[in-house]
C-alpha atoms as a PDB file:
ATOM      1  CA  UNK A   1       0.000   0.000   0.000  1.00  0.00           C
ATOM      2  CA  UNK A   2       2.910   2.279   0.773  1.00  0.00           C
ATOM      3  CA  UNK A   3       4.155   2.534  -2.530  1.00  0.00           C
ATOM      4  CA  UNK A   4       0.553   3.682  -3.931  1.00  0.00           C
ATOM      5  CA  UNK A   5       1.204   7.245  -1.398  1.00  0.00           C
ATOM      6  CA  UNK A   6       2.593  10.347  -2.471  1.00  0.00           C
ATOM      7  CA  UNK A   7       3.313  13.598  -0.332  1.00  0.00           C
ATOM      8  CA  UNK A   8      -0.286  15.382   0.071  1.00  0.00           C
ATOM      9  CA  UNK A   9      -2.369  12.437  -0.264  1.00  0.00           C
ATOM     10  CA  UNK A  10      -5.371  12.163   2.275  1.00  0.00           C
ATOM     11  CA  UNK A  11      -6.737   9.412   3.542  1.00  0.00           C
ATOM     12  CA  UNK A  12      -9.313   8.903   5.741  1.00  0.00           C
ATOM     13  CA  UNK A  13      -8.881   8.050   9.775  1.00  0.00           C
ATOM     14  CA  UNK A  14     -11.194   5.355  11.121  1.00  0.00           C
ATOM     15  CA  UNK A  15     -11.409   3.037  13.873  1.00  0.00           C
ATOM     16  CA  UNK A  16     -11.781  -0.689  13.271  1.00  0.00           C
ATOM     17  CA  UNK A  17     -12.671  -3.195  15.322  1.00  0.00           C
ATOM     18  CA  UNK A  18      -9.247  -5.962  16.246  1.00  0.00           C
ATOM     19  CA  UNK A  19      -9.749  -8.782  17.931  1.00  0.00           C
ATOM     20  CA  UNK A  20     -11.650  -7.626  21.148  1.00  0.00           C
ATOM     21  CA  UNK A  21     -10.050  -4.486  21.335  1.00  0.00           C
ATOM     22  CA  UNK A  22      -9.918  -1.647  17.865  1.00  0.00           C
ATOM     23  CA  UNK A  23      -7.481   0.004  15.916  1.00  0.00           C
ATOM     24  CA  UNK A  24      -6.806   3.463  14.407  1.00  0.00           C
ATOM     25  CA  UNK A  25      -6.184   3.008  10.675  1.00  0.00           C
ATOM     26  CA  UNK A  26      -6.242   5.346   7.580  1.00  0.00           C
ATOM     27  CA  UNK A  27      -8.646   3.943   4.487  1.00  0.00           C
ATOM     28  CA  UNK A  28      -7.419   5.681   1.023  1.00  0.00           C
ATOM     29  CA  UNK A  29     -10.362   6.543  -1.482  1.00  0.00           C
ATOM     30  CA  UNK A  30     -10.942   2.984  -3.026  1.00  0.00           C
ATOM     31  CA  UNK A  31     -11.506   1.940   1.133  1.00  0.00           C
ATOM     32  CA  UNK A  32      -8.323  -0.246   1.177  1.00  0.00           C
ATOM     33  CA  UNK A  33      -6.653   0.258   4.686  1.00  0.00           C
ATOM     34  CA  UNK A  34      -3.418   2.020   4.334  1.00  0.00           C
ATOM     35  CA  UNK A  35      -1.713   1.162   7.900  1.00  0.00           C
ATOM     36  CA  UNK A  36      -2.680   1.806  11.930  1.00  0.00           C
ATOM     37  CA  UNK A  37      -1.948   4.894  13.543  1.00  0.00           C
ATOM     38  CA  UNK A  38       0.342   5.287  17.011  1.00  0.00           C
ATOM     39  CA  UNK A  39       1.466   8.363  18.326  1.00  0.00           C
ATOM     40  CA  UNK A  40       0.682  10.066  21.590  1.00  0.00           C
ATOM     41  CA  UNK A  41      -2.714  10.861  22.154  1.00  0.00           C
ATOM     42  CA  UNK A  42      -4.233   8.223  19.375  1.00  0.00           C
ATOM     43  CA  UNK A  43      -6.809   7.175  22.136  1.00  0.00           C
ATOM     44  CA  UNK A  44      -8.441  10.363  22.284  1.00  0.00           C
ATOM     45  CA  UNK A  45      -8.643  10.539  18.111  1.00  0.00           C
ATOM     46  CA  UNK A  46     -10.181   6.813  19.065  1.00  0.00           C
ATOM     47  CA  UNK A  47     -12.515   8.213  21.599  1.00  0.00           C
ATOM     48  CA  UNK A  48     -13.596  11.540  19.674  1.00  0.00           C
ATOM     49  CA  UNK A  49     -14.734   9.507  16.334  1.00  0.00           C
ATOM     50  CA  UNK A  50     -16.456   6.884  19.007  1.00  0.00           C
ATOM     51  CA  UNK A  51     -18.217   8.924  21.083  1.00  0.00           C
ATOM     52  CA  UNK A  52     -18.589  12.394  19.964  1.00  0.00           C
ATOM     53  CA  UNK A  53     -19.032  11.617  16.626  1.00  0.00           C
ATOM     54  CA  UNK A  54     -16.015  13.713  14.936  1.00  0.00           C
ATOM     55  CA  UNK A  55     -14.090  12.968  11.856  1.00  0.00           C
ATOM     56  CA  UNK A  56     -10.456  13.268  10.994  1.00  0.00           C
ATOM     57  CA  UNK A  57      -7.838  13.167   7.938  1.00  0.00           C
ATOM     58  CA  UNK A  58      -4.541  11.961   7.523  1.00  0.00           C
ATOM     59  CA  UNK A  59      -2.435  14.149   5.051  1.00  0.00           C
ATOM     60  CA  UNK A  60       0.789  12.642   3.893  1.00  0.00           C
ATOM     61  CA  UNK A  61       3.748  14.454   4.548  1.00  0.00           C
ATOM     62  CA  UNK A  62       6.869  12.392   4.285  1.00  0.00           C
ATOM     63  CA  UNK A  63       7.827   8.768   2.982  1.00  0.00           C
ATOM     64  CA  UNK A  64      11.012   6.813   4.077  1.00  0.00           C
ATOM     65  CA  UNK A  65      10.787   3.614   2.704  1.00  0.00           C
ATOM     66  CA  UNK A  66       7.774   1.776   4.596  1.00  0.00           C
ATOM     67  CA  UNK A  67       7.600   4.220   7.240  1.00  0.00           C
ATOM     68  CA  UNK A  68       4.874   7.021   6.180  1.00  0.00           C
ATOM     69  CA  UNK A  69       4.535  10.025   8.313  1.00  0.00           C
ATOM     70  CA  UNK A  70       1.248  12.031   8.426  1.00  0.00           C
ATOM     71  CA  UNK A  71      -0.137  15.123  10.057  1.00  0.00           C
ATOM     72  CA  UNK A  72      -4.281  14.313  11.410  1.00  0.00           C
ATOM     73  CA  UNK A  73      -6.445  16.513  11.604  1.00  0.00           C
ATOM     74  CA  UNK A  74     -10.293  17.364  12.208  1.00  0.00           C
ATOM     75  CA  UNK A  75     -12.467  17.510   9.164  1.00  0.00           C
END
């Protein structure tokens, strides 16, 4: 999936369900998951689109080989 990105792409931030516990992923347009999300604070971007209904974006901002860094951000 990586080497589908380029800088600026935006993919959508979603939770999905893993196992008996969920995961914060990005979806690109065609809904194929892109990777999970980890960074300080990622259970309140979990907790916001569970329970108070709020959507985010991921915007790509910088590829090293398979490691894709992204800025989120409210939509």
């Amino acid at each position: 999936m990586v080497a589908g990105l380029a800088i600026g792409n935006v993919l959508s931030v979603q939770v999905q369900p893993v196992g008996r516990t969920v995961a914060l992923v990005v979806v690109d347009a065609h809904g194929q998951v892109a990777g999970s999300l980890t960074f300080v604070g990622y259970l309140e971007i979990i907790d916001c689109i569970q329970n108070r209904g709020v959507n985010y974006r991921a915007v790509v901002i910088s590829i090293a080989g398979g490691v894709v860094e992204v800025r989120v951000e409210p939509v």
